[in-house]
N, C-alpha and C. Protein backbone atom coordinates (compact mmCIF):
# COMPACT_ATOMS: atom_id res chain seq x y z
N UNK A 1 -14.59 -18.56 23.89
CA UNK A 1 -13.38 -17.85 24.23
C UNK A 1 -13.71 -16.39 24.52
N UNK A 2 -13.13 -15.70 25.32
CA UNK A 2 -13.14 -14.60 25.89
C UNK A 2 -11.89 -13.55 25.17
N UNK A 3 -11.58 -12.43 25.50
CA UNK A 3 -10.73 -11.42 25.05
C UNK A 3 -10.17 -11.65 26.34
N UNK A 4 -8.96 -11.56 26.01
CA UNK A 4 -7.79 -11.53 26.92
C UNK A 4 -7.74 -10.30 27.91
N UNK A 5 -8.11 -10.29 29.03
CA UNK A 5 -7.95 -9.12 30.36
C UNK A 5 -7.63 -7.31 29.66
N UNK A 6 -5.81 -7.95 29.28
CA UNK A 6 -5.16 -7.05 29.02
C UNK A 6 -5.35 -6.93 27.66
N UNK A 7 -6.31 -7.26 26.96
CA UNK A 7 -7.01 -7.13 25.69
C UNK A 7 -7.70 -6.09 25.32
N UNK A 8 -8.55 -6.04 26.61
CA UNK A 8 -9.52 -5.56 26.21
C UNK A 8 -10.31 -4.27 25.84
N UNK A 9 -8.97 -3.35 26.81
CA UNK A 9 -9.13 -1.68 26.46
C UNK A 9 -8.15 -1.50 24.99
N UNK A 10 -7.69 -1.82 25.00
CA UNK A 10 -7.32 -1.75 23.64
C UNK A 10 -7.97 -1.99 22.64
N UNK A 11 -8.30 -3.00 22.44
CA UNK A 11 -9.82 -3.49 21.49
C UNK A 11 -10.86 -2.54 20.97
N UNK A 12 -11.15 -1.83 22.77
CA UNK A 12 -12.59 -1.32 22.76
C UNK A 12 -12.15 0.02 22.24
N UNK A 13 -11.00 0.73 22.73
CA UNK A 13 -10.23 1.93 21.84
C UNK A 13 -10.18 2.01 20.76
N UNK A 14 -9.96 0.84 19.93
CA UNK A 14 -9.92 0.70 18.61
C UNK A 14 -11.06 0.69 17.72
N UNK A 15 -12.24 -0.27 18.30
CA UNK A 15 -13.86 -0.16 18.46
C UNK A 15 -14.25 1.23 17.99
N UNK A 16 -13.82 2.00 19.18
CA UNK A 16 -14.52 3.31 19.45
C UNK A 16 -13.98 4.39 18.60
N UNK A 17 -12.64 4.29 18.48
CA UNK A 17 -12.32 5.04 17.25
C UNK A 17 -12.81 4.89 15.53
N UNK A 18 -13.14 3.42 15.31
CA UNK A 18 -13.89 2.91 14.40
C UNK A 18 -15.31 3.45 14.21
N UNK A 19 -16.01 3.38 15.31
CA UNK A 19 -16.91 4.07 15.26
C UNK A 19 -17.34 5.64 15.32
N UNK A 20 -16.13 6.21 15.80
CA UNK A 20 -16.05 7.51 15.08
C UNK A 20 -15.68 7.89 14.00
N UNK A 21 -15.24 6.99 13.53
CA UNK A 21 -14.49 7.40 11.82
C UNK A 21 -16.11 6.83 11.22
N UNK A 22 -16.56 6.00 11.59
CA UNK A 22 -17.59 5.81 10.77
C UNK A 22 -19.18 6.41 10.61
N UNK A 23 -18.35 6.93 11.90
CA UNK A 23 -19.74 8.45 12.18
C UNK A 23 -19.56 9.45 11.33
N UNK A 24 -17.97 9.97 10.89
CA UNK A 24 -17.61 10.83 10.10
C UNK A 24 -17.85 10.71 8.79
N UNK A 25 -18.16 9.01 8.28
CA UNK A 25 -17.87 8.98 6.85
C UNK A 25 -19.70 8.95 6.11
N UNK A 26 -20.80 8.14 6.95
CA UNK A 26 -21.71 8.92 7.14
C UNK A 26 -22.33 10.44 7.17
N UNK A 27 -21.76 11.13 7.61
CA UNK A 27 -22.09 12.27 7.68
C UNK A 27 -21.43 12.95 6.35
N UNK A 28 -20.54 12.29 6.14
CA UNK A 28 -19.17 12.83 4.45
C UNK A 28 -20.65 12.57 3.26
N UNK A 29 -21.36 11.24 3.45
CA UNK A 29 -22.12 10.86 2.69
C UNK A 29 -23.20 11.38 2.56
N UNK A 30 -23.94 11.92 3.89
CA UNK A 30 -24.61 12.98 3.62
C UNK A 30 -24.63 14.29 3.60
N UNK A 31 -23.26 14.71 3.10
CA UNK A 31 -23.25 16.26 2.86
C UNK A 31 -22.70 16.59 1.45
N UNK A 32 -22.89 15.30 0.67
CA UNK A 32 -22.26 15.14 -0.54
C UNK A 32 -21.11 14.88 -0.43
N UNK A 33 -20.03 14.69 0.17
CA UNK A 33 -18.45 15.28 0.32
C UNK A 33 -18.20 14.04 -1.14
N UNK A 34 -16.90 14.44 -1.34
CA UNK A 34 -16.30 14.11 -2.69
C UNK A 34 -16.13 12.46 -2.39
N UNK A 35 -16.35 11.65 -3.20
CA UNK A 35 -15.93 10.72 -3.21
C UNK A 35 -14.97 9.69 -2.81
N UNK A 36 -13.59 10.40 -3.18
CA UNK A 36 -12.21 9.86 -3.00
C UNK A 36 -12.31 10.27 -1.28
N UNK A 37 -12.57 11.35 -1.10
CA UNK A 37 -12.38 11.79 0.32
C UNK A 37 -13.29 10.26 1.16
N UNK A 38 -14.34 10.05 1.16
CA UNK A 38 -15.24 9.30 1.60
C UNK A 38 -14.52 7.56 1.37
N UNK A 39 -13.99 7.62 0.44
CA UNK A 39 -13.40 5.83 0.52
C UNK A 39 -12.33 6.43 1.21
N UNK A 40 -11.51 6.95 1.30
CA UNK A 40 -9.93 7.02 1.88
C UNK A 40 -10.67 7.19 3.68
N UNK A 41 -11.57 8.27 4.55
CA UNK A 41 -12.18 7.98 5.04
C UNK A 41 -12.57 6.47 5.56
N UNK A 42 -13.17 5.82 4.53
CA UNK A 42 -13.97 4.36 4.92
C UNK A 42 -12.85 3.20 5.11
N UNK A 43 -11.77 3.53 4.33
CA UNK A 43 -10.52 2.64 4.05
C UNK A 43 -10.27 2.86 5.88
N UNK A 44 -9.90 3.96 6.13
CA UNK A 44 -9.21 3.88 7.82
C UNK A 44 -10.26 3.34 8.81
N UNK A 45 -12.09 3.15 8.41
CA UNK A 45 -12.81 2.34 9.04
C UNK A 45 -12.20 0.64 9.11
N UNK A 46 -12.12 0.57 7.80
CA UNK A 46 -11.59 -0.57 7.34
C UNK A 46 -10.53 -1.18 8.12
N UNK A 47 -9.83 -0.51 8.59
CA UNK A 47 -7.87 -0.40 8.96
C UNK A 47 -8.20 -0.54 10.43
N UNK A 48 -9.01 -0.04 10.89
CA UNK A 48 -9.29 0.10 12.67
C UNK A 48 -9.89 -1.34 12.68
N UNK A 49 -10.93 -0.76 12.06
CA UNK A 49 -12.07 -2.77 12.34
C UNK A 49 -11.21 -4.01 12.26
N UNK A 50 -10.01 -4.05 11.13
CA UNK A 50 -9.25 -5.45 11.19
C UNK A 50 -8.05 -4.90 12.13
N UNK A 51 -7.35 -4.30 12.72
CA UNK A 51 -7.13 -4.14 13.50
C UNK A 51 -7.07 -4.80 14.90
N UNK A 52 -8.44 -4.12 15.54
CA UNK A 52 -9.23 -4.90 16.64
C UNK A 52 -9.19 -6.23 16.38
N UNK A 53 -9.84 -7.15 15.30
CA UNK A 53 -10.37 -7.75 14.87
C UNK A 53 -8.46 -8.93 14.98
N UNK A 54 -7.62 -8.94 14.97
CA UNK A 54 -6.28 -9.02 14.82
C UNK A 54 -5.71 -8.80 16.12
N UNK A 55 -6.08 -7.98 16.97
CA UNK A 55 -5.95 -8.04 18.26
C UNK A 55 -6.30 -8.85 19.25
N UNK A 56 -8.10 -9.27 18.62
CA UNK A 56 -7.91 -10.11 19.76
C UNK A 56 -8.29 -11.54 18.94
N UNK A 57 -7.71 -11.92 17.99
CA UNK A 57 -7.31 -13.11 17.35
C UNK A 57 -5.77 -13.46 18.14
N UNK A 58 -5.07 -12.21 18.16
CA UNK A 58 -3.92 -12.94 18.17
C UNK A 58 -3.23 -12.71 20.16
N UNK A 59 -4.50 -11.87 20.89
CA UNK A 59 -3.93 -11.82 21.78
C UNK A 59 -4.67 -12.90 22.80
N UNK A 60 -5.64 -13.42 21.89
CA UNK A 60 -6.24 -15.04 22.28
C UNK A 60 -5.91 -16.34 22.12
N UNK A 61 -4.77 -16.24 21.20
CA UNK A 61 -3.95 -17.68 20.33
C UNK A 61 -4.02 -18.39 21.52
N UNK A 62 -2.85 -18.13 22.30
CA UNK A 62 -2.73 -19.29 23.30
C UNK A 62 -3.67 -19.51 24.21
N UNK A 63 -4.52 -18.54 24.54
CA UNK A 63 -5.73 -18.83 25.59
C UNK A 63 -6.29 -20.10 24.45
N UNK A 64 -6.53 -19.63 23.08
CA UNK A 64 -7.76 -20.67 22.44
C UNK A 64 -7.30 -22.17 22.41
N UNK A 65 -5.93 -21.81 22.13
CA UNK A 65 -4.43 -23.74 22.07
C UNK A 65 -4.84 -24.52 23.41
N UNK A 66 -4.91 -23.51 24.74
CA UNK A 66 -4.76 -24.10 25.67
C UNK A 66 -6.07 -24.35 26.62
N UNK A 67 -6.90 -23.52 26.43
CA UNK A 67 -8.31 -23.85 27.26
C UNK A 67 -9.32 -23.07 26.51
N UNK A 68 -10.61 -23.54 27.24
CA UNK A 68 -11.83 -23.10 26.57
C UNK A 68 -12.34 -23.19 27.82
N UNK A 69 -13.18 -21.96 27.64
CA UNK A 69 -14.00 -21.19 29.16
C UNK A 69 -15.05 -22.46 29.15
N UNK A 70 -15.86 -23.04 28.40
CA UNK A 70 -16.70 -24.53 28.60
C UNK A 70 -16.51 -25.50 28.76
N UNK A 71 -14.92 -25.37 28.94
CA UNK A 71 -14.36 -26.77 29.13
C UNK A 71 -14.62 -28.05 28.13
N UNK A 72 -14.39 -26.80 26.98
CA UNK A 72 -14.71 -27.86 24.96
C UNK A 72 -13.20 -27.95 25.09
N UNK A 73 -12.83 -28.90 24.29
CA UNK A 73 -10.87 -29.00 23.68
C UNK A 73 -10.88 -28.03 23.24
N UNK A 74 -9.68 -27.66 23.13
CA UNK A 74 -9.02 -26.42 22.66
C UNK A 74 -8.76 -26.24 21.25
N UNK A 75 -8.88 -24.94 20.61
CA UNK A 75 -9.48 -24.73 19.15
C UNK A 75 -8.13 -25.41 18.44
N UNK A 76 -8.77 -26.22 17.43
CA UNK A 76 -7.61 -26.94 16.29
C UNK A 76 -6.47 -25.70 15.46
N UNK A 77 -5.47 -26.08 15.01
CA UNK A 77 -5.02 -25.51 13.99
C UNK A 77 -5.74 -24.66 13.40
N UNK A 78 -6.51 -25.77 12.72
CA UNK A 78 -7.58 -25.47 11.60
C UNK A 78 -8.65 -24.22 11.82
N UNK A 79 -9.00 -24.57 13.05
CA UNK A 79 -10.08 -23.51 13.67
C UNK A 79 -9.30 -22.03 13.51
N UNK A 80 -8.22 -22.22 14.13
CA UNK A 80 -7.47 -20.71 14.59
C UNK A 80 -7.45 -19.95 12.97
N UNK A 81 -6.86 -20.87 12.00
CA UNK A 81 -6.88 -20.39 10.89
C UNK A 81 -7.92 -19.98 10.14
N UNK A 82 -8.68 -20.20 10.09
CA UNK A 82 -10.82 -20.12 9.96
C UNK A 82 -10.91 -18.64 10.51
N UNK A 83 -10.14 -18.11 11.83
CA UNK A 83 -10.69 -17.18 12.24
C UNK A 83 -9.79 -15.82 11.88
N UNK A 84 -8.40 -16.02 11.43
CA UNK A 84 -7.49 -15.50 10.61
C UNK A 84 -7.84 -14.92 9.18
N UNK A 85 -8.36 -16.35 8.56
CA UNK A 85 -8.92 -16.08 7.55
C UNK A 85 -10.42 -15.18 7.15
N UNK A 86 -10.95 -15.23 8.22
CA UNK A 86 -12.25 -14.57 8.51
C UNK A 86 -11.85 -12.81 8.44
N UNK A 87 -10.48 -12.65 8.72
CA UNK A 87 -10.28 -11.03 8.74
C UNK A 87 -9.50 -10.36 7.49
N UNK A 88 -9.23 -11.49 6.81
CA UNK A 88 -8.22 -11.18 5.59
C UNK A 88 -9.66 -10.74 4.58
C-alpha cells in the first residue's frame, strides 16, 4: 500500500517537523537542559510521530479495504487493526 496522493505533504510536514523537534531535544540533551523540559520536548516528538503515523493509517483505510498496488486481496479487518494497534 502506498500513502494516499493527497496524503502525502501532509505526512511529510509532520515528518519534518518531528524531526526538528527531535533535533531540538538532542541538542536539550547535550547542553544538559533540565529534564522535565527535555520529556515535555520528546512528548511533542511523540505527538507528531503518531500523528503522521494516524494519517496515513487512516487516510489509507479505504485504499487498503479496496485494492492493493500487487494485486494481493485487500487488507482484512484484522490486518487494518494490527496496524492501528501498532501506533497506540
Amino acid at each position: 500500500m502506498q500513502v494516499e496522493e493527497e496524503a502525502v505533504r501532509p505526512v511529510l510536514n509532520r515528518l519534518r517537523r518531528a524531526q526538528g523537534q527531535l533535533a531540538a531535544v538532542i541538542a536539550m540533551v547535550e547542553a544538559g537542559r533540565d529534564c522535565k523540559d527535555v520529556v515535555t520536548q520528546l512528548a511533542a516528538v511523540s505527538r507528531a510521530l503518531d500523528r503522521a503515523g494516524f494519517k496515513i493509517v487512516a487516510g489509507g483505510m479505504r485504499q487498503c479495504l479496496a485494492e492493493s498496488a500487487d494485486d494481493a486481496p485487500p487488507m482484512s479487518e484484522e490486518e487494518l487493526e494490527k496496524l492501528f494497534l501498532a501506533l497506540a
